[in-house]
C-alpha atoms as a PDB file:
ATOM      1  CA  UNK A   1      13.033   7.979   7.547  1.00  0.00           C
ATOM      2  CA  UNK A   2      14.088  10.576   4.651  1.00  0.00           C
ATOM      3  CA  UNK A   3      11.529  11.267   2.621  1.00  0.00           C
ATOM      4  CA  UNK A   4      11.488   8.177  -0.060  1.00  0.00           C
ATOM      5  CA  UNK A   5       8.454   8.852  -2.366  1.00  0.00           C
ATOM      6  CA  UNK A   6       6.723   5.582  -3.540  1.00  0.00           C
ATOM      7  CA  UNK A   7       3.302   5.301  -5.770  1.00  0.00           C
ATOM      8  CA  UNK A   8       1.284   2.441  -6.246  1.00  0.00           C
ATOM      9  CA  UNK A   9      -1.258   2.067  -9.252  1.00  0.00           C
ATOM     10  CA  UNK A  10      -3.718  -0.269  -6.666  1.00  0.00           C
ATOM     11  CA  UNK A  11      -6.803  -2.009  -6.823  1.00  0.00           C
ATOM     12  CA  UNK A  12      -8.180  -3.075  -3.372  1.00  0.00           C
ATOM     13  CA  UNK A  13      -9.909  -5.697  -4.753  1.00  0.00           C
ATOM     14  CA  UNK A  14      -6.527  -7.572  -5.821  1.00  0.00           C
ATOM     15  CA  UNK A  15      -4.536  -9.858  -3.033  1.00  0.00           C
ATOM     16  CA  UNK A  16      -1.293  -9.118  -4.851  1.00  0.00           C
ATOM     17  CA  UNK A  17      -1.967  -5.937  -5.060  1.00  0.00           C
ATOM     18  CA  UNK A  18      -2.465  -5.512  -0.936  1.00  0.00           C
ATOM     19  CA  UNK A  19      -0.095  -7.262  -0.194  1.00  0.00           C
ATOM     20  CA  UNK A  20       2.413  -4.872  -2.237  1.00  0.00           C
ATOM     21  CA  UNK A  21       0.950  -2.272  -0.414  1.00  0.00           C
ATOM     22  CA  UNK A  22       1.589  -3.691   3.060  1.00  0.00           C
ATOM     23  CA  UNK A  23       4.818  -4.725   1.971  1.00  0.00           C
ATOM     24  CA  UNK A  24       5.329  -0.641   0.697  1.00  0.00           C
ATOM     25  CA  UNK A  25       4.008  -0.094   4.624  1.00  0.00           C
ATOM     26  CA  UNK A  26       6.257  -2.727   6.332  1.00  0.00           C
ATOM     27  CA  UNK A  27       9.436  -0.631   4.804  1.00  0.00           C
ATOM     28  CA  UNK A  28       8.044   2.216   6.434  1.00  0.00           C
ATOM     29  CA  UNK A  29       6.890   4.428   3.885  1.00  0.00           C
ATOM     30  CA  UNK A  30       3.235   5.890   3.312  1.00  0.00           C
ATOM     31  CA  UNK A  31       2.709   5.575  -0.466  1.00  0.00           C
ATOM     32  CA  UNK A  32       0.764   7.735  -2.853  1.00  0.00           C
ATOM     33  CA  UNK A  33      -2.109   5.421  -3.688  1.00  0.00           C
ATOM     34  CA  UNK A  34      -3.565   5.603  -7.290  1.00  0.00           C
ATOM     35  CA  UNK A  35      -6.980   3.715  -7.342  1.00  0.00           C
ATOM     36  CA  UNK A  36      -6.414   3.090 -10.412  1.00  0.00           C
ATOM     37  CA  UNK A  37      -9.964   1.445 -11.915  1.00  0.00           C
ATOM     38  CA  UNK A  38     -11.213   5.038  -9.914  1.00  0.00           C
ATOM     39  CA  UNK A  39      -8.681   7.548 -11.322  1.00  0.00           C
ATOM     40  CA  UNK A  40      -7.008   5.742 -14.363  1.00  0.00           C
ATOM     41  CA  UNK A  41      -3.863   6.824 -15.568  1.00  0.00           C
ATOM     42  CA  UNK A  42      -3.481   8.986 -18.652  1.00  0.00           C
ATOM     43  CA  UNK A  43      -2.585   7.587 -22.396  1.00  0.00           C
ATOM     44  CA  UNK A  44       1.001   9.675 -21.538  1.00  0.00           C
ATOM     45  CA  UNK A  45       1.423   8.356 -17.942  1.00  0.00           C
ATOM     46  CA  UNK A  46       0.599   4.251 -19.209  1.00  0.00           C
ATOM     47  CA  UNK A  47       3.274   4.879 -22.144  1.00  0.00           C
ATOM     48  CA  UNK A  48       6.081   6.552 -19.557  1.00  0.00           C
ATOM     49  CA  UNK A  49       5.398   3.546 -17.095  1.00  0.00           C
ATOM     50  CA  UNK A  50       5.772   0.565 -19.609  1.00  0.00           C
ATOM     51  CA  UNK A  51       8.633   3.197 -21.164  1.00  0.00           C
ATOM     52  CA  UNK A  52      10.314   3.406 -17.452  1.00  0.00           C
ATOM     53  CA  UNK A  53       9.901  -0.406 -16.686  1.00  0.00           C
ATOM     54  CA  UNK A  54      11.151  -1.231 -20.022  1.00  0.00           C
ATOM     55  CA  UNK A  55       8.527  -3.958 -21.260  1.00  0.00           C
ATOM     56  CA  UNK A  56       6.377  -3.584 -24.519  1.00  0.00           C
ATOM     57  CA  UNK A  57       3.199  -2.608 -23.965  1.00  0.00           C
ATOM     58  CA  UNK A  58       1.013  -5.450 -24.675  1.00  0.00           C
ATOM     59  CA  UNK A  59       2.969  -6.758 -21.100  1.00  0.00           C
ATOM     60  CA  UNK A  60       1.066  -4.811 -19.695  1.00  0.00           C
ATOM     61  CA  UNK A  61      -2.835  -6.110 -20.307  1.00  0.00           C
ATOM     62  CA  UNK A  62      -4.059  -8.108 -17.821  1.00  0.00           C
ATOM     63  CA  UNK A  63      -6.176 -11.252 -19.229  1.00  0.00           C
ATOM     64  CA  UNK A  64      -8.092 -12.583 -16.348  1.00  0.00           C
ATOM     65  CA  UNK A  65     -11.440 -11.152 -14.875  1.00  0.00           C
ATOM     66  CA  UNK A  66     -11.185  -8.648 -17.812  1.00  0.00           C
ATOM     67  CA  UNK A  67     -12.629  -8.156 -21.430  1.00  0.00           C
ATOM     68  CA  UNK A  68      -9.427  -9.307 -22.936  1.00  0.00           C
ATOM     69  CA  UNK A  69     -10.512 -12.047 -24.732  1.00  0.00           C
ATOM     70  CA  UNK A  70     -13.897 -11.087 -25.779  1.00  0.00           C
ATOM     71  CA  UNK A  71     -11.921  -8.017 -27.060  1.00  0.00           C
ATOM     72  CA  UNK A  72      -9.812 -10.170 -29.015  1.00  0.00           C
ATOM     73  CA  UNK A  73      -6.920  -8.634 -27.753  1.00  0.00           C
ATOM     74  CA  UNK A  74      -4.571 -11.670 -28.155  1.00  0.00           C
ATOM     75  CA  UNK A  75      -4.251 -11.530 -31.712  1.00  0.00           C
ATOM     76  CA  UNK A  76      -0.775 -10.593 -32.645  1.00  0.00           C
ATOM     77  CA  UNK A  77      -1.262  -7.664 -35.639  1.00  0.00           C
ATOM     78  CA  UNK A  78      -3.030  -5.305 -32.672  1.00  0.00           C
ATOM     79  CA  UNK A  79      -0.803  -2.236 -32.732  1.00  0.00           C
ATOM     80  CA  UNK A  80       0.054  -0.234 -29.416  1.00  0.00           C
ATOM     81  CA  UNK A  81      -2.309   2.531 -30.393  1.00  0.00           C
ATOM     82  CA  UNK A  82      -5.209  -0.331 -30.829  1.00  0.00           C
ATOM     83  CA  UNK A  83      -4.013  -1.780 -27.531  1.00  0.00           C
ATOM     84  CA  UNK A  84      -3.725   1.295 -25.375  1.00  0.00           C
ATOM     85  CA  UNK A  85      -7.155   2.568 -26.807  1.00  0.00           C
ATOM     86  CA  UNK A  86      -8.754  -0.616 -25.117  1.00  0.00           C
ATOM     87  CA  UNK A  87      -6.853  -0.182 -22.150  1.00  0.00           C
ATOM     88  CA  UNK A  88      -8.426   3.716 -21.710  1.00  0.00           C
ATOM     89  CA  UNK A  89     -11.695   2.463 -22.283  1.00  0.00           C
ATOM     90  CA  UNK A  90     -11.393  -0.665 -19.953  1.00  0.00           C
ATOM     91  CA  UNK A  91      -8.775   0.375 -17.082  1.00  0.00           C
ATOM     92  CA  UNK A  92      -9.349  -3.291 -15.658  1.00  0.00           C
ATOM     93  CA  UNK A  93      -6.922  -4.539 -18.655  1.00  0.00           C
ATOM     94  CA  UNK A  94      -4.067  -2.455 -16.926  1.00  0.00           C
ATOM     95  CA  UNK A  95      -2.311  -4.912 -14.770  1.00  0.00           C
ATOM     96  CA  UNK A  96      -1.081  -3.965 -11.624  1.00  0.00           C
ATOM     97  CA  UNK A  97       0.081  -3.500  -9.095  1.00  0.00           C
ATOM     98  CA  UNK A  98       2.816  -0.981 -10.709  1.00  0.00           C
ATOM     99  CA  UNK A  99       4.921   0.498  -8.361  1.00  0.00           C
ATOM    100  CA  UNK A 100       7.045   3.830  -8.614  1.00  0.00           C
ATOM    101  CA  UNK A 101      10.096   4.890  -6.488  1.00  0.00           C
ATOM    102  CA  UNK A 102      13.347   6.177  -6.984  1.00  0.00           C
ATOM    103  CA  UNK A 103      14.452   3.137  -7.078  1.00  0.00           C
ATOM    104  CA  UNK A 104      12.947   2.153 -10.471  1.00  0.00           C
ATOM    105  CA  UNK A 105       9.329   1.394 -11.922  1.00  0.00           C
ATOM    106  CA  UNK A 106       7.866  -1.925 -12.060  1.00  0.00           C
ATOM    107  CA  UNK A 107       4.960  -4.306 -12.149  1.00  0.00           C
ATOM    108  CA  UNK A 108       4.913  -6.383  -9.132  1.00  0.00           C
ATOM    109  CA  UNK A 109       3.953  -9.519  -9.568  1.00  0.00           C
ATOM    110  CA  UNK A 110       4.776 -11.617  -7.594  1.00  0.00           C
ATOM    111  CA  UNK A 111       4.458  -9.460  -4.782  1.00  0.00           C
ATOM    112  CA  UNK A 112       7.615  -9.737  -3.321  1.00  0.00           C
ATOM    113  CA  UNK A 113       9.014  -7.869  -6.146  1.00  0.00           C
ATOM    114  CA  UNK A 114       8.691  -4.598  -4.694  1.00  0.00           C
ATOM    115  CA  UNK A 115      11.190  -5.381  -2.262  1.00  0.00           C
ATOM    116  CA  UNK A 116      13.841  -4.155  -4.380  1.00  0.00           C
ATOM    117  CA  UNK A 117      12.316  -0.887  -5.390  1.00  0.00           C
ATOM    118  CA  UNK A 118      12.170   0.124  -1.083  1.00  0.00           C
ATOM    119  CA  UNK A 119      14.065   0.869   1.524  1.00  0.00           C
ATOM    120  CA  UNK A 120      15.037  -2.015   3.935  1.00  0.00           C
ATOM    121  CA  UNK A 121      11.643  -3.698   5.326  1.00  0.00           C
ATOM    122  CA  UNK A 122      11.263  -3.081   9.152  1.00  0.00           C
ATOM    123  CA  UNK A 123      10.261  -6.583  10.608  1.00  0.00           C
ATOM    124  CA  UNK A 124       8.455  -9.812   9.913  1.00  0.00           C
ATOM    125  CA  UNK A 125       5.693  -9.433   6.899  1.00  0.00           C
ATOM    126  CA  UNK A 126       3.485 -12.741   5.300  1.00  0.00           C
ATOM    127  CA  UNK A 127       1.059 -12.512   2.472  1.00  0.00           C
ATOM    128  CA  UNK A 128      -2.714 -12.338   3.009  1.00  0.00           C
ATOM    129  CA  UNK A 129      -2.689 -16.004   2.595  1.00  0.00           C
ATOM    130  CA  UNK A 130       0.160 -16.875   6.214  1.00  0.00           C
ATOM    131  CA  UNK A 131       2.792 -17.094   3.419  1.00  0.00           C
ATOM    132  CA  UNK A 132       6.105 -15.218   4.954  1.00  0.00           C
ATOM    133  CA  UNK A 133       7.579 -12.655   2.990  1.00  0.00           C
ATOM    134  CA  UNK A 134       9.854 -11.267   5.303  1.00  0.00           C
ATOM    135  CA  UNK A 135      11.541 -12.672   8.448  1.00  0.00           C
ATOM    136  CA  UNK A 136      11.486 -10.722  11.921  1.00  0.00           C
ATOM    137  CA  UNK A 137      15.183  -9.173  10.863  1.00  0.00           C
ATOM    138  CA  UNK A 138      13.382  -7.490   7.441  1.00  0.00           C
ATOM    139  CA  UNK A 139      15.348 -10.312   5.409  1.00  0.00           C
ATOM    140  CA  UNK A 140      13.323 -11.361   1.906  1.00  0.00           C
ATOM    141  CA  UNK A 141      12.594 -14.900   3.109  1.00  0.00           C
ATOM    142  CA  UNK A 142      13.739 -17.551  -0.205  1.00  0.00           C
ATOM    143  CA  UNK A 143      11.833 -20.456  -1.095  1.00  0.00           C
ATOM    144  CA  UNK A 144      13.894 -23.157  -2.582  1.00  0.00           C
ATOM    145  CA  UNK A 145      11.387 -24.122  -5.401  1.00  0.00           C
END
């Protein structure tokens, strides 16, 4: 496979988030894993991603398991600067996963979102959970809901 660069902003602890990453693995490409709640991303790097995907920033705080509400970070007159500051001290309010690839940037939930940003899947993948993602020919399986 030519050399197809992919990052993932990860936390193991998240099911979505694995299952991105074995999705990223199915297509056949060993990503660059950012462990995000370990190594957080930069003030600069959080702007460029939200920048790249295209989605304000408060899209990008994550409200469960997280300090969001006690932070009172749903009222409406918090500016980005206020928002981004609680985001560097609490790296948990950064939702993820966020994938990068040539392809685009984007935050991947669900997880079979990231399909779009790889190169073709290589066979049969389902989620943590026995849900198929992908059938054996590397076809996004559709759910008529």
């Amino acid at each position: 496979m030519p050399d197809f660069p992919v990052r993932i902003y990860h936390n193991p602890a998240c099911g979505t988030s694995r299952n991105v990453l074995g999705l990223i693995r199915n297509a056949g490409v060993e990503p660059d894993i950012i462990a995000y709640l370990i190594t957080p991303p930069s003030r600069e790097e959080v702007l460029s991603l939200v920048a790249r995907m295209g989605i304000p920033l408060r899209n990008l705080l994550r409200e469960r398991g997280t300090p969001y509400a006690e932070l009172g970070l749903g009222d409406p007159t918090l500016t980005d600067t206020q928002i981004l500051d609680a985001m560097m001290a609490h790296p948990i309010l950064i939702n993820r996963p966020i994938v990068v690839t040539p392809k685009g940037v984007r935050l991947c939930r669900p997880s079979e979102t990231v399909v779009d940003l790889l190169p073709p899947q290589c066979g049969a993948f389902a989620k943590e959970d026995g849900q198929p993602v992908v059938d054996a020919h590397g076809h996004l399986i559709t759910t008529g809901a």
